[in-house]
PDB file of N, CA and C in Angstrom:
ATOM      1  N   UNK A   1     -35.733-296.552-132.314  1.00  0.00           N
ATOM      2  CA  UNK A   1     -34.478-297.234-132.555  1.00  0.00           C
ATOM      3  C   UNK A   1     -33.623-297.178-131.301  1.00  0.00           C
ATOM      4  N   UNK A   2     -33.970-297.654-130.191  1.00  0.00           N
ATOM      5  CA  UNK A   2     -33.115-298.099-129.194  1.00  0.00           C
ATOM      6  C   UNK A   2     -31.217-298.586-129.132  1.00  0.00           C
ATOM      7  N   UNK A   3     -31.010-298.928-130.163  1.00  0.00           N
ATOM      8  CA  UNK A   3     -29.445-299.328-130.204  1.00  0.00           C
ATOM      9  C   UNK A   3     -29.032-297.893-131.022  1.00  0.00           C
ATOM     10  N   UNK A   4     -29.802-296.845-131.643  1.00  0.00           N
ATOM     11  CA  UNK A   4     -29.116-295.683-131.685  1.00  0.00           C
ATOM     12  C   UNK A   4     -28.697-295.985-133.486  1.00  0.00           C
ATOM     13  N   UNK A   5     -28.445-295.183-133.860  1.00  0.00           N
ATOM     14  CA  UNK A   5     -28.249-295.155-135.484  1.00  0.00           C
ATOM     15  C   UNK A   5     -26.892-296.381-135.771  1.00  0.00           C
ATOM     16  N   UNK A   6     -26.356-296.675-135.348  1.00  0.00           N
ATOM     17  CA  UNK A   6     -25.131-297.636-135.671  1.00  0.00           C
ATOM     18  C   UNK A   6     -25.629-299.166-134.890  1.00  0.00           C
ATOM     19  N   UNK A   7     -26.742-299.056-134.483  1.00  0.00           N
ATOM     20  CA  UNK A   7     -26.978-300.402-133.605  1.00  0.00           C
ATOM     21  C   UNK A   7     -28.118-301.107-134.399  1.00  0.00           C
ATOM     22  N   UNK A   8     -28.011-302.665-133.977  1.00  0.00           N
ATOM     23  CA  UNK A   8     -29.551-303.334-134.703  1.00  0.00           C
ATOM     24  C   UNK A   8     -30.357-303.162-133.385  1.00  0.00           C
ATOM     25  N   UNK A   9     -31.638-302.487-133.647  1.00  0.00           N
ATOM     26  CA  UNK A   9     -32.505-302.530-132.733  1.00  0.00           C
ATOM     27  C   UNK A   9     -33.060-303.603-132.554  1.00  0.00           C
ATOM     28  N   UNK A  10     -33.465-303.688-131.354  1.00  0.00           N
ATOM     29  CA  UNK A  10     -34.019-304.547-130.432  1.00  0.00           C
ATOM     30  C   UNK A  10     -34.932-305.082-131.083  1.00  0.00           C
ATOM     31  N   UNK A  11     -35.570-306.279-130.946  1.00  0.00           N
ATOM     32  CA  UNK A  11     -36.535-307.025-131.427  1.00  0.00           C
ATOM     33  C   UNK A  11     -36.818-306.996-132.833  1.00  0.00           C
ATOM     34  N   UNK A  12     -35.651-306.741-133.703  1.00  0.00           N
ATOM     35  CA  UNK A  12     -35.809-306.475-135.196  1.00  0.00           C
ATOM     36  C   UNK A  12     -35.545-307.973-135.926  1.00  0.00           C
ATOM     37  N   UNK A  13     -35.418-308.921-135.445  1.00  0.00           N
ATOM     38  CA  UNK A  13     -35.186-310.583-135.835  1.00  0.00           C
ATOM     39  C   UNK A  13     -33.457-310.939-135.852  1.00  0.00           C
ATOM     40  N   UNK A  14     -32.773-309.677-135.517  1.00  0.00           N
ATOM     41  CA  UNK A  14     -31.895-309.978-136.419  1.00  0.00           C
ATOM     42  C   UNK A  14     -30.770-310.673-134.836  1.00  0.00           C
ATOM     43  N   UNK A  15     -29.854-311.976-135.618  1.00  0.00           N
ATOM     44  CA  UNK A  15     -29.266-312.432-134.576  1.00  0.00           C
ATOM     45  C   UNK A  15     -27.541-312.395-134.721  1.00  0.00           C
ATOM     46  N   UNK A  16     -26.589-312.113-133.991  1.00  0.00           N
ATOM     47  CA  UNK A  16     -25.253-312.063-134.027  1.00  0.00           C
ATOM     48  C   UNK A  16     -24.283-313.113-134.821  1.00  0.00           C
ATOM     49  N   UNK A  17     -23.992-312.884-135.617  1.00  0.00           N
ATOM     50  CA  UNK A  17     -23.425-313.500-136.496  1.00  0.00           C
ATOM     51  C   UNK A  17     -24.043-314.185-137.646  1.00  0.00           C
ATOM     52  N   UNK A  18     -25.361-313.546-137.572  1.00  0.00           N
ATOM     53  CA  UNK A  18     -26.410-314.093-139.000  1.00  0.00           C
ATOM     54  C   UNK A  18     -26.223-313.303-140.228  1.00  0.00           C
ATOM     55  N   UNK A  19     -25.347-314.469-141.119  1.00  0.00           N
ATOM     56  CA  UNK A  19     -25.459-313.902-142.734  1.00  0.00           C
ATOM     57  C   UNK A  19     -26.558-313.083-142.955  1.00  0.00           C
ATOM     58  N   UNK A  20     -26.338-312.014-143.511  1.00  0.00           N
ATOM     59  CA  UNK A  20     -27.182-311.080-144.378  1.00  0.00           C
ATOM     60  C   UNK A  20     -27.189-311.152-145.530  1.00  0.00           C
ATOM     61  N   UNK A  21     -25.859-311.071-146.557  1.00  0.00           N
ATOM     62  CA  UNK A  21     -25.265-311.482-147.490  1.00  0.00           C
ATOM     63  C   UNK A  21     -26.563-311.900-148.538  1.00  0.00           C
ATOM     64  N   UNK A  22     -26.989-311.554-149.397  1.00  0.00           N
ATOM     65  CA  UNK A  22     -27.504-311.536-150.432  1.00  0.00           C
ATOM     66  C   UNK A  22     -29.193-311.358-150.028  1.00  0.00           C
ATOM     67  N   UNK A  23     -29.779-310.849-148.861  1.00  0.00           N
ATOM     68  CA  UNK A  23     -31.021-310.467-148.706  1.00  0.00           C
ATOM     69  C   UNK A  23     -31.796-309.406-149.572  1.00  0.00           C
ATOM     70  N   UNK A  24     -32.850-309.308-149.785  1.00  0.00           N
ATOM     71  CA  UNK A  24     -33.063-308.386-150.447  1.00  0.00           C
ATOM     72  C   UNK A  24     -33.609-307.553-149.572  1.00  0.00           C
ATOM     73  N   UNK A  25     -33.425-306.125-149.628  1.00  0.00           N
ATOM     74  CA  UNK A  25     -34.082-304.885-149.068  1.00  0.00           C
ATOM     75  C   UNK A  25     -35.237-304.195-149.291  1.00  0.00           C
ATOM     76  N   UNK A  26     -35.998-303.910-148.610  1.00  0.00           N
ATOM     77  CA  UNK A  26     -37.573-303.324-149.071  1.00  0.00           C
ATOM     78  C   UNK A  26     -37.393-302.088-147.932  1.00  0.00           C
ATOM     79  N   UNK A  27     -37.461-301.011-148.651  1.00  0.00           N
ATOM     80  CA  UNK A  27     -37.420-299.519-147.820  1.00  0.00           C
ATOM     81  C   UNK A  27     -39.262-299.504-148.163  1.00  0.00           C
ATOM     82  N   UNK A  28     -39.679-298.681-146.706  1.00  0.00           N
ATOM     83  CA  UNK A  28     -40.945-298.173-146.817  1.00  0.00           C
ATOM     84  C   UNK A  28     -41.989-298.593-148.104  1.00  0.00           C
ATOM     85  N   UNK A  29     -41.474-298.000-149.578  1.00  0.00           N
ATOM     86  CA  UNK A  29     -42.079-297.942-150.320  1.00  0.00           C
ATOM     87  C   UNK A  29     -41.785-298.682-151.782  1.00  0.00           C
ATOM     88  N   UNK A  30     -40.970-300.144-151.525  1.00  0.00           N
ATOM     89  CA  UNK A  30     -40.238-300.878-152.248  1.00  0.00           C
ATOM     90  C   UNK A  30     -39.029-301.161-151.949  1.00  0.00           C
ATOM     91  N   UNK A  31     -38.827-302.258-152.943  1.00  0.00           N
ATOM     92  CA  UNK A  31     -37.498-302.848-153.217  1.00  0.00           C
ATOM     93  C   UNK A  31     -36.595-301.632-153.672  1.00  0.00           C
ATOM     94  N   UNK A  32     -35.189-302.199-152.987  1.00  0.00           N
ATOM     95  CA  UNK A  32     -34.255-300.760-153.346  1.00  0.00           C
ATOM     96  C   UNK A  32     -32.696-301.590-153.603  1.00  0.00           C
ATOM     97  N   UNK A  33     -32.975-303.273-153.191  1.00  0.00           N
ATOM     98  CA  UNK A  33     -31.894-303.888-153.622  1.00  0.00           C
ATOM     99  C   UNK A  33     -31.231-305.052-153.131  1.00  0.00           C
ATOM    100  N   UNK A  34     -30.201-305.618-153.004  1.00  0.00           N
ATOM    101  CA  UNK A  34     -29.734-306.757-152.502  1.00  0.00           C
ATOM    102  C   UNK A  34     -28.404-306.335-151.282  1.00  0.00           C
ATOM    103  N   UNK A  35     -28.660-307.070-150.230  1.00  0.00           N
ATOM    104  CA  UNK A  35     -27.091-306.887-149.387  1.00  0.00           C
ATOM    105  C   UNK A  35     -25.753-307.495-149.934  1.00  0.00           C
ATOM    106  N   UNK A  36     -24.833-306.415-149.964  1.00  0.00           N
ATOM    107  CA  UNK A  36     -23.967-307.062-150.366  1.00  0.00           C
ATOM    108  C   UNK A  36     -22.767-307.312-149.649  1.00  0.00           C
ATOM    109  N   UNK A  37     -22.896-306.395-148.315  1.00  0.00           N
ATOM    110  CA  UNK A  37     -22.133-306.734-147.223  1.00  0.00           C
ATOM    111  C   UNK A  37     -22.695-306.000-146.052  1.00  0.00           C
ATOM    112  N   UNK A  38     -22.288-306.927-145.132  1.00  0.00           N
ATOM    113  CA  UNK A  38     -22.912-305.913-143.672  1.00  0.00           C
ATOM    114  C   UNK A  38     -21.948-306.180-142.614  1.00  0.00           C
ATOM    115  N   UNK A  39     -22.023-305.237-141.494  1.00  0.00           N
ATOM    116  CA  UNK A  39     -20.792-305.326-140.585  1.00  0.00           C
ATOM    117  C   UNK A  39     -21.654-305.411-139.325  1.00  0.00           C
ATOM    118  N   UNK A  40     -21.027-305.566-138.103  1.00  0.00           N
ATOM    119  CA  UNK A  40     -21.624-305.981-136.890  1.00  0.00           C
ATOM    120  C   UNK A  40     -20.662-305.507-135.858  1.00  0.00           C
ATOM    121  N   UNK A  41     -19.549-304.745-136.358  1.00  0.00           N
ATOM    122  CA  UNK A  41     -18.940-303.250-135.941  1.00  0.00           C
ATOM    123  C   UNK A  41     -19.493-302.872-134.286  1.00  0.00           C
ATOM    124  N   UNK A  42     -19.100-303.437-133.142  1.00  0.00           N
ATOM    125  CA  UNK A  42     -19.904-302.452-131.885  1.00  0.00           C
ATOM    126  C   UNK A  42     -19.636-300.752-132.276  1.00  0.00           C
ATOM    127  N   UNK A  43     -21.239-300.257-132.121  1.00  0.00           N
ATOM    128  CA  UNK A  43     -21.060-298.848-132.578  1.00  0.00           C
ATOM    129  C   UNK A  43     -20.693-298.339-133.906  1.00  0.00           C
ATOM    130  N   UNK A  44     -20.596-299.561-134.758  1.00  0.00           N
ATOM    131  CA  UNK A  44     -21.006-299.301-136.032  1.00  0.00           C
ATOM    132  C   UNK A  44     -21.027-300.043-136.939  1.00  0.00           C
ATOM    133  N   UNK A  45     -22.457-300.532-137.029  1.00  0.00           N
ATOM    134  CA  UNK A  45     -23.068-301.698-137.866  1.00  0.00           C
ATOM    135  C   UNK A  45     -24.018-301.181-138.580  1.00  0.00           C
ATOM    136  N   UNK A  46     -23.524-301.902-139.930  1.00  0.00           N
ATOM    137  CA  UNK A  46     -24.333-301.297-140.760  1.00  0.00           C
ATOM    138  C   UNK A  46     -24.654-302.464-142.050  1.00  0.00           C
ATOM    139  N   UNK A  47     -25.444-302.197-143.574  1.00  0.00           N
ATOM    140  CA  UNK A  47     -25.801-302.899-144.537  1.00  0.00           C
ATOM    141  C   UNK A  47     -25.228-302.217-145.542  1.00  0.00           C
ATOM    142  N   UNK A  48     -24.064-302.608-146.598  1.00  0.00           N
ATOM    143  CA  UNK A  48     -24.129-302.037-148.082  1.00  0.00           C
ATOM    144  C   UNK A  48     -24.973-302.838-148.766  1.00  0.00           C
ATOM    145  N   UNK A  49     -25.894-301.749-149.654  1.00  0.00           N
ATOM    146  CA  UNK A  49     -26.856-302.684-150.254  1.00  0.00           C
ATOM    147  C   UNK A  49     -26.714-302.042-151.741  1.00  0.00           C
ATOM    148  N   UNK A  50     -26.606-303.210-152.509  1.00  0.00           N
ATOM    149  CA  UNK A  50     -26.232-303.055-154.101  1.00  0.00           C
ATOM    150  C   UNK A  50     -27.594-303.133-154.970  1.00  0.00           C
ATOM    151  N   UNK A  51     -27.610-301.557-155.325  1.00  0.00           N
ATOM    152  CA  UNK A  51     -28.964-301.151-155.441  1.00  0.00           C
ATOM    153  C   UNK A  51     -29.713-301.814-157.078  1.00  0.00           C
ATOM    154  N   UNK A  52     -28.466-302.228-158.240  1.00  0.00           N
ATOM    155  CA  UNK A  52     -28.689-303.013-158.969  1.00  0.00           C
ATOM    156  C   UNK A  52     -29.119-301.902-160.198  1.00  0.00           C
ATOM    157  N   UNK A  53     -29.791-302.263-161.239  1.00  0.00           N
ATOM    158  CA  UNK A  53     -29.864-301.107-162.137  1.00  0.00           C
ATOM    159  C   UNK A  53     -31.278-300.201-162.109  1.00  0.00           C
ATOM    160  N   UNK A  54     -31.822-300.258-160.685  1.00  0.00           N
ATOM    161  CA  UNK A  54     -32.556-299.490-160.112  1.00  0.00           C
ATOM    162  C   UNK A  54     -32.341-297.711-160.064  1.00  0.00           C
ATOM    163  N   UNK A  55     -31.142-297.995-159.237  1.00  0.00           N
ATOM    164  CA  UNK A  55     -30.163-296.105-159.780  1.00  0.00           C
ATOM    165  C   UNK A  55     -28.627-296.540-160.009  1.00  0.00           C
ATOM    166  N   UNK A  56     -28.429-297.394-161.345  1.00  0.00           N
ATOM    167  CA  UNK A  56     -27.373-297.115-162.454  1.00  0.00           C
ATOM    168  C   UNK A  56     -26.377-297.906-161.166  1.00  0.00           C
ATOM    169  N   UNK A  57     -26.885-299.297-160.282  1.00  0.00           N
ATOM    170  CA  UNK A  57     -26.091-299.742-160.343  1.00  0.00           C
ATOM    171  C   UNK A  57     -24.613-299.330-159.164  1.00  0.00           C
ATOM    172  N   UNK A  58     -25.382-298.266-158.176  1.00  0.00           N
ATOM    173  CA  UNK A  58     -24.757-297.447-157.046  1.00  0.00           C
ATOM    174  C   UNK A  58     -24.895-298.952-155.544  1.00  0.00           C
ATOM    175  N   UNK A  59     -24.252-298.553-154.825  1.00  0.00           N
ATOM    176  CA  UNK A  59     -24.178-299.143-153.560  1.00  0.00           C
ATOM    177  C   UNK A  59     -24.267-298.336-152.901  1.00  0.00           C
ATOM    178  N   UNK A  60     -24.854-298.480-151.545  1.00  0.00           N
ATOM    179  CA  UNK A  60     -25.847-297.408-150.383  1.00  0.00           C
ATOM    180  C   UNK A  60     -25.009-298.089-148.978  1.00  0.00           C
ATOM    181  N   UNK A  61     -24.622-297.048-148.329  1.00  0.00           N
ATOM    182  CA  UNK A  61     -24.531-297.888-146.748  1.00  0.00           C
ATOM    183  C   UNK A  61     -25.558-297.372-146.274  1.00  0.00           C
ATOM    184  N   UNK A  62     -25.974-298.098-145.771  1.00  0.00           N
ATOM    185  CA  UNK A  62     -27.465-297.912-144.499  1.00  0.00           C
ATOM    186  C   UNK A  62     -26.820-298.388-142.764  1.00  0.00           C
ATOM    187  N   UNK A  63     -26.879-297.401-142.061  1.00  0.00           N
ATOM    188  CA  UNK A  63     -26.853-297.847-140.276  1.00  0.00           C
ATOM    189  C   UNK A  63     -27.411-298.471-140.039  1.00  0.00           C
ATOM    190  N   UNK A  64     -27.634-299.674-139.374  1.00  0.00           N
ATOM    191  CA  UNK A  64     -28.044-300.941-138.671  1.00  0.00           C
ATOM    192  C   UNK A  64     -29.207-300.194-137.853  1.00  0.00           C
ATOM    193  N   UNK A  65     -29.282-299.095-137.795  1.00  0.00           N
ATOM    194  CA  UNK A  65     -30.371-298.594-136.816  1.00  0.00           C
ATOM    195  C   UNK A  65     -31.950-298.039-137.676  1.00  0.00           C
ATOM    196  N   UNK A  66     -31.635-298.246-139.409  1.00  0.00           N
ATOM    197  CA  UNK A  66     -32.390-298.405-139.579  1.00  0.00           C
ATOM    198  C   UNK A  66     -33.549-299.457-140.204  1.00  0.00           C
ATOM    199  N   UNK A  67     -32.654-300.615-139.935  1.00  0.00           N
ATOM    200  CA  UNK A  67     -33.619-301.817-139.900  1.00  0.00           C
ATOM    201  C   UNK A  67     -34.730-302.099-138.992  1.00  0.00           C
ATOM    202  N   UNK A  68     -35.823-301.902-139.578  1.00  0.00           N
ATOM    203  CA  UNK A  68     -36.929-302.159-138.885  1.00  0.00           C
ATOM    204  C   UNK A  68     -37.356-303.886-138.449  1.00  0.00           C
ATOM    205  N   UNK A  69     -37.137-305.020-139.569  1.00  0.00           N
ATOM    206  CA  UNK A  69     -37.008-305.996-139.145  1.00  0.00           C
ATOM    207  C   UNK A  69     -36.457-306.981-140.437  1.00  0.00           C
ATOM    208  N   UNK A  70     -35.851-308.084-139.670  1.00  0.00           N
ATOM    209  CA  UNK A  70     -35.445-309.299-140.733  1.00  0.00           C
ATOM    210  C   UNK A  70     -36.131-310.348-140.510  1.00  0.00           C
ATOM    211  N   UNK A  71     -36.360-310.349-141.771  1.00  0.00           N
ATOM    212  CA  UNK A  71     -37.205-311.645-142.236  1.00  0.00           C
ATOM    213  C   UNK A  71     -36.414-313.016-142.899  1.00  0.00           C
ATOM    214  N   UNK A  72     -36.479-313.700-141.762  1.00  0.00           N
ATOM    215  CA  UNK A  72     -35.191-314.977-141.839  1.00  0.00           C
ATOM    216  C   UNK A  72     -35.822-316.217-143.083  1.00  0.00           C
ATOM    217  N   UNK A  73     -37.236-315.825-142.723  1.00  0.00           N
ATOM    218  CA  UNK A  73     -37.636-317.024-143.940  1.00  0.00           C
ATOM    219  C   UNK A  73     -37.797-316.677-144.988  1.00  0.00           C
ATOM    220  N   UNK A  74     -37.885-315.332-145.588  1.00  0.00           N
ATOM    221  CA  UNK A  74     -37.968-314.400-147.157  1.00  0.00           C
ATOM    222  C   UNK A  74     -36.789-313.972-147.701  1.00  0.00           C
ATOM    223  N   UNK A  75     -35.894-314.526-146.590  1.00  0.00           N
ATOM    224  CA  UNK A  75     -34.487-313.563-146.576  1.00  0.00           C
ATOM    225  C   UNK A  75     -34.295-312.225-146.721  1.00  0.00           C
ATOM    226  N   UNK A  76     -35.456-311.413-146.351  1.00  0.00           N
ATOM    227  CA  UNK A  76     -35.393-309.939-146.605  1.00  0.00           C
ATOM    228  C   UNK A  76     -35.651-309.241-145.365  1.00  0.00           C
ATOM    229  N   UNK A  77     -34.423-308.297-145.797  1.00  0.00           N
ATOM    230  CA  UNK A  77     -34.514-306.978-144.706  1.00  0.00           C
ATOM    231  C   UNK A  77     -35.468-305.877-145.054  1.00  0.00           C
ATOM    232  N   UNK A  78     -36.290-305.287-144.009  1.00  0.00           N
ATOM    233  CA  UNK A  78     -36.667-304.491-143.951  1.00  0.00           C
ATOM    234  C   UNK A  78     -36.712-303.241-143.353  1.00  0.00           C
ATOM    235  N   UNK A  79     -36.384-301.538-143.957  1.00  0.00           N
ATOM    236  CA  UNK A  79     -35.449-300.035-143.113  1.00  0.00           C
ATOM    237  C   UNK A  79     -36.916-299.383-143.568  1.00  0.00           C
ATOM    238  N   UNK A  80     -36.268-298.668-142.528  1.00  0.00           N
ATOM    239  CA  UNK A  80     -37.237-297.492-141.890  1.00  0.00           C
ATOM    240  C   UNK A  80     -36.479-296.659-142.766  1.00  0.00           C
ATOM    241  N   UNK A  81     -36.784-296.065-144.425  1.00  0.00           N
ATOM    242  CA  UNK A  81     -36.430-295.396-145.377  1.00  0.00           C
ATOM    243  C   UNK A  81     -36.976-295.528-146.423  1.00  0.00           C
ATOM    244  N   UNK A  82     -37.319-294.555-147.027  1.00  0.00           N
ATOM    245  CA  UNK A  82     -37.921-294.543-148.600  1.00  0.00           C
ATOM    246  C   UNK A  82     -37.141-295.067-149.985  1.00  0.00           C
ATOM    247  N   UNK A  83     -37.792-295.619-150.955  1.00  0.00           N
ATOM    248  CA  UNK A  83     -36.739-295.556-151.880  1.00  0.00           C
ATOM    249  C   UNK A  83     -35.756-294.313-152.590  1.00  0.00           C
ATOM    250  N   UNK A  84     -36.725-293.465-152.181  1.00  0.00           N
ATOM    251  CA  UNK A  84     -36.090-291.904-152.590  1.00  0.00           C
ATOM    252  C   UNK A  84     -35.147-291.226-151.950  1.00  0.00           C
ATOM    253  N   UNK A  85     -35.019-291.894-150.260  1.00  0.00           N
ATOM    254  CA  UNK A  85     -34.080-291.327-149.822  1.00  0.00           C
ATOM    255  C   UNK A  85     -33.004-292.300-149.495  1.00  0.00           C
ATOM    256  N   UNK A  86     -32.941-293.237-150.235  1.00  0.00           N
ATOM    257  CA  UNK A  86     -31.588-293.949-150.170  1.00  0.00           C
ATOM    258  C   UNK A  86     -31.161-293.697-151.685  1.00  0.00           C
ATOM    259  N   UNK A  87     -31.838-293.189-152.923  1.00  0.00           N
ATOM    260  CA  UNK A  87     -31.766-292.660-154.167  1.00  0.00           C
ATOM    261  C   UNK A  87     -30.711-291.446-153.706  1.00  0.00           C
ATOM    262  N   UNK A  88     -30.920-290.802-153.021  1.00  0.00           N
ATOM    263  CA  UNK A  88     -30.283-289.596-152.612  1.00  0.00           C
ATOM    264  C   UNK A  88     -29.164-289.395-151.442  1.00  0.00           C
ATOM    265  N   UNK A  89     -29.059-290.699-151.360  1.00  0.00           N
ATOM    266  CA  UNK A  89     -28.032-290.975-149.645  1.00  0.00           C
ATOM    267  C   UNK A  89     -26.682-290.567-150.641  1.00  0.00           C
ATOM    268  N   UNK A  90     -25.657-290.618-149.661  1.00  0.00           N
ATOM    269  CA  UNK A  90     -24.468-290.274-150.073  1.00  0.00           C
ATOM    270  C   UNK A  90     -24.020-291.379-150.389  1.00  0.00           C
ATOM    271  N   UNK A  91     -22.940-291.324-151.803  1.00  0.00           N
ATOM    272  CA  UNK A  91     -22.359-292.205-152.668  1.00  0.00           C
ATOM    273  C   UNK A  91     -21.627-293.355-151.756  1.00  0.00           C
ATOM    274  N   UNK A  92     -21.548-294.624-151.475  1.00  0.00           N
ATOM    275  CA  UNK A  92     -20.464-295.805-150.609  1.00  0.00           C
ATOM    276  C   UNK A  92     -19.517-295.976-151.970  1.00  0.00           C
ATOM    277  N   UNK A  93     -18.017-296.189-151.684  1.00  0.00           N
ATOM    278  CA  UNK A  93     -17.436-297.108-152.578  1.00  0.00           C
ATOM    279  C   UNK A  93     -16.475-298.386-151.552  1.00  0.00           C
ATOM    280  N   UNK A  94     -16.449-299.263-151.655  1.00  0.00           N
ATOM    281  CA  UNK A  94     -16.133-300.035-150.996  1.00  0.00           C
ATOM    282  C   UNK A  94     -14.892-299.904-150.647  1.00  0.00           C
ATOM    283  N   UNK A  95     -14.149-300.412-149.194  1.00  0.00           N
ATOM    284  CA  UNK A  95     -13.032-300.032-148.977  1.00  0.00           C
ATOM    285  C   UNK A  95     -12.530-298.394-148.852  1.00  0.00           C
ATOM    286  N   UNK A  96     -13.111-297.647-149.747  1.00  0.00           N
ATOM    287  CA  UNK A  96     -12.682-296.105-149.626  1.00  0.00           C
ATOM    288  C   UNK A  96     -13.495-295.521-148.451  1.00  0.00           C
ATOM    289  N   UNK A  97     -14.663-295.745-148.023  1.00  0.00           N
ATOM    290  CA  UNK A  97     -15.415-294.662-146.873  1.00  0.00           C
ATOM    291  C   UNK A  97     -15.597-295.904-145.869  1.00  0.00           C
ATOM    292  N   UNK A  98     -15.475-296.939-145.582  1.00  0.00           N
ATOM    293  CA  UNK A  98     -15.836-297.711-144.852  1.00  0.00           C
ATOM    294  C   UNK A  98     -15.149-297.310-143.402  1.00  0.00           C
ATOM    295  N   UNK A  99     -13.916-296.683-143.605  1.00  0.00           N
ATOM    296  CA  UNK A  99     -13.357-296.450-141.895  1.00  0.00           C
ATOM    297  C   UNK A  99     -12.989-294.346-141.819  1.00  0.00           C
ATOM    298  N   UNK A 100     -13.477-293.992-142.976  1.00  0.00           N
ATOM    299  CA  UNK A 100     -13.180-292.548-143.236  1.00  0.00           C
ATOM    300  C   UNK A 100     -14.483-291.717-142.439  1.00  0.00           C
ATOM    301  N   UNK A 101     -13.989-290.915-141.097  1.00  0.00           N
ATOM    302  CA  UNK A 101     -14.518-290.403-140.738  1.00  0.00           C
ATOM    303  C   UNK A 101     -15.438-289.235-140.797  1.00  0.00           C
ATOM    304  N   UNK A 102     -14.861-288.731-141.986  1.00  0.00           N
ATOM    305  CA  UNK A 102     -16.349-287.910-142.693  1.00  0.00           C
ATOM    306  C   UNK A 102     -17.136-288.878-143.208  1.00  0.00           C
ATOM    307  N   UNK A 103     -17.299-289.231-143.985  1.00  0.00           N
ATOM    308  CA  UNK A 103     -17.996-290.430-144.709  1.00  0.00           C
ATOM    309  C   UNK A 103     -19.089-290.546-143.437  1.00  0.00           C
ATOM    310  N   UNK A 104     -18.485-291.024-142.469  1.00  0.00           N
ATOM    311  CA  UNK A 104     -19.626-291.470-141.363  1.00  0.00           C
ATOM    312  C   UNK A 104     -19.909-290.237-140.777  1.00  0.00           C
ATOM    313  N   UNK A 105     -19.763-289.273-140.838  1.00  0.00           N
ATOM    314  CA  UNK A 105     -20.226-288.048-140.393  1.00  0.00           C
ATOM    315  C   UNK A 105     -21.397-287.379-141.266  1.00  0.00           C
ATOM    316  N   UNK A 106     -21.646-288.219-142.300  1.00  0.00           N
ATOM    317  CA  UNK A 106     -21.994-287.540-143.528  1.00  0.00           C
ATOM    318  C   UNK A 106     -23.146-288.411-143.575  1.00  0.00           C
ATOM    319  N   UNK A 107     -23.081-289.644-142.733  1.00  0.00           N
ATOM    320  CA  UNK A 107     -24.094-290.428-143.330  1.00  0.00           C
ATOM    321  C   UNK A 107     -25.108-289.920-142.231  1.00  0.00           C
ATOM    322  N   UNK A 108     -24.089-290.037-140.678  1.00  0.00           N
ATOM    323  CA  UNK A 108     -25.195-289.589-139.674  1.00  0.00           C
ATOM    324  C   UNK A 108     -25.527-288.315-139.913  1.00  0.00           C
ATOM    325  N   UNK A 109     -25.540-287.607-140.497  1.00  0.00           N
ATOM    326  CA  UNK A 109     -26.138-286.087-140.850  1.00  0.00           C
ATOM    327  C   UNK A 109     -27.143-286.643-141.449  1.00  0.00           C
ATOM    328  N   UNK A 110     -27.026-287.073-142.773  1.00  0.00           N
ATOM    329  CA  UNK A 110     -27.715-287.379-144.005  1.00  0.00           C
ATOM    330  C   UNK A 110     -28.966-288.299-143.238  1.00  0.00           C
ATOM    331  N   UNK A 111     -28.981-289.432-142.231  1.00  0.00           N
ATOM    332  CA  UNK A 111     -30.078-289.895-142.113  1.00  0.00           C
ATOM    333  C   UNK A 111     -30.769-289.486-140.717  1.00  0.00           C
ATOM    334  N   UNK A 112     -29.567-288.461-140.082  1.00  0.00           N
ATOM    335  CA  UNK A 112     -30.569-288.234-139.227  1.00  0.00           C
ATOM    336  C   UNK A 112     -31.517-286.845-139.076  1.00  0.00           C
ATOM    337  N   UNK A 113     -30.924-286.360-140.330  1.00  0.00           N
ATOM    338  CA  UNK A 113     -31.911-284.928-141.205  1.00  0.00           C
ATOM    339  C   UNK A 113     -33.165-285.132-141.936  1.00  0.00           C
ATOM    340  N   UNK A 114     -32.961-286.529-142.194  1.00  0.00           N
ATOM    341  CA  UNK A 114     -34.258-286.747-142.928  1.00  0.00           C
ATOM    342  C   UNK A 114     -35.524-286.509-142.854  1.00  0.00           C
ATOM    343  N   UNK A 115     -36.202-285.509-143.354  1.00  0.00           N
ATOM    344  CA  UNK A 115     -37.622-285.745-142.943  1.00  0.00           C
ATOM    345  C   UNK A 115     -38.642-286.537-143.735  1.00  0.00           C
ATOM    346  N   UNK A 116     -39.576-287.296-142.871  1.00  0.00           N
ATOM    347  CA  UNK A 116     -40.493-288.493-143.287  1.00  0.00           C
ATOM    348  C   UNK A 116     -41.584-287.724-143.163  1.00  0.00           C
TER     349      UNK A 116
END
């Protein structure tokens, strides 16, 4: 991941100012949900993805650094993450953690502890 946990890496399809907005997400080992907003933030870009009644209906922020690639003609994104460990990521509520600096302290802990 060359652009670093808050960046879209390099050669991942994805282009500057391209709707994400209702893609669906496939972590490693399945579907985990739909985008429901994404930011393009320098130094911190990222995907909320609305996980649906998969786990009761929670929203996930994911770092832009872990998109592995977008798929412009399926409309689906694809992260370097399990379904189990975005099951277990820390809670997003919209507007409340989006500029709260633990929150993002919490996420870069949380995904960059992960072991695969």
């Amino acid at each position: 991941m060359q652009a670093g946990m808050w960046g879209f890496p390099e050669g991942v399809g994805h282009s500057p100012g391209e709707a994400l907005v209702g893609y669906s997400v496939e972590a490693a080992d399945g579907s985990i949900g739909k985008i429901d907003k994404h930011s393009e933030d320098v130094g911190r870009s990222y995907i909320v993805v609305d996980t649906g009644p998969w786990i009761f209906g929670r929203r996930v922020l994911l770092p832009a650094g872990l998109i592995s690639r977008v798929d412009t003609e399926n409309d689906t994104v694809h992260v370097f993450c399990t379904r189990q460990e975005v099951k277990d990521s820390p809670d997003f509520e919209s507007g409340q953690h989006e500029s709260d600096v633990a929150f993002i302290q919490l996420i870069e802990r949380y995904y960059a502890n992960r072991h695969m």
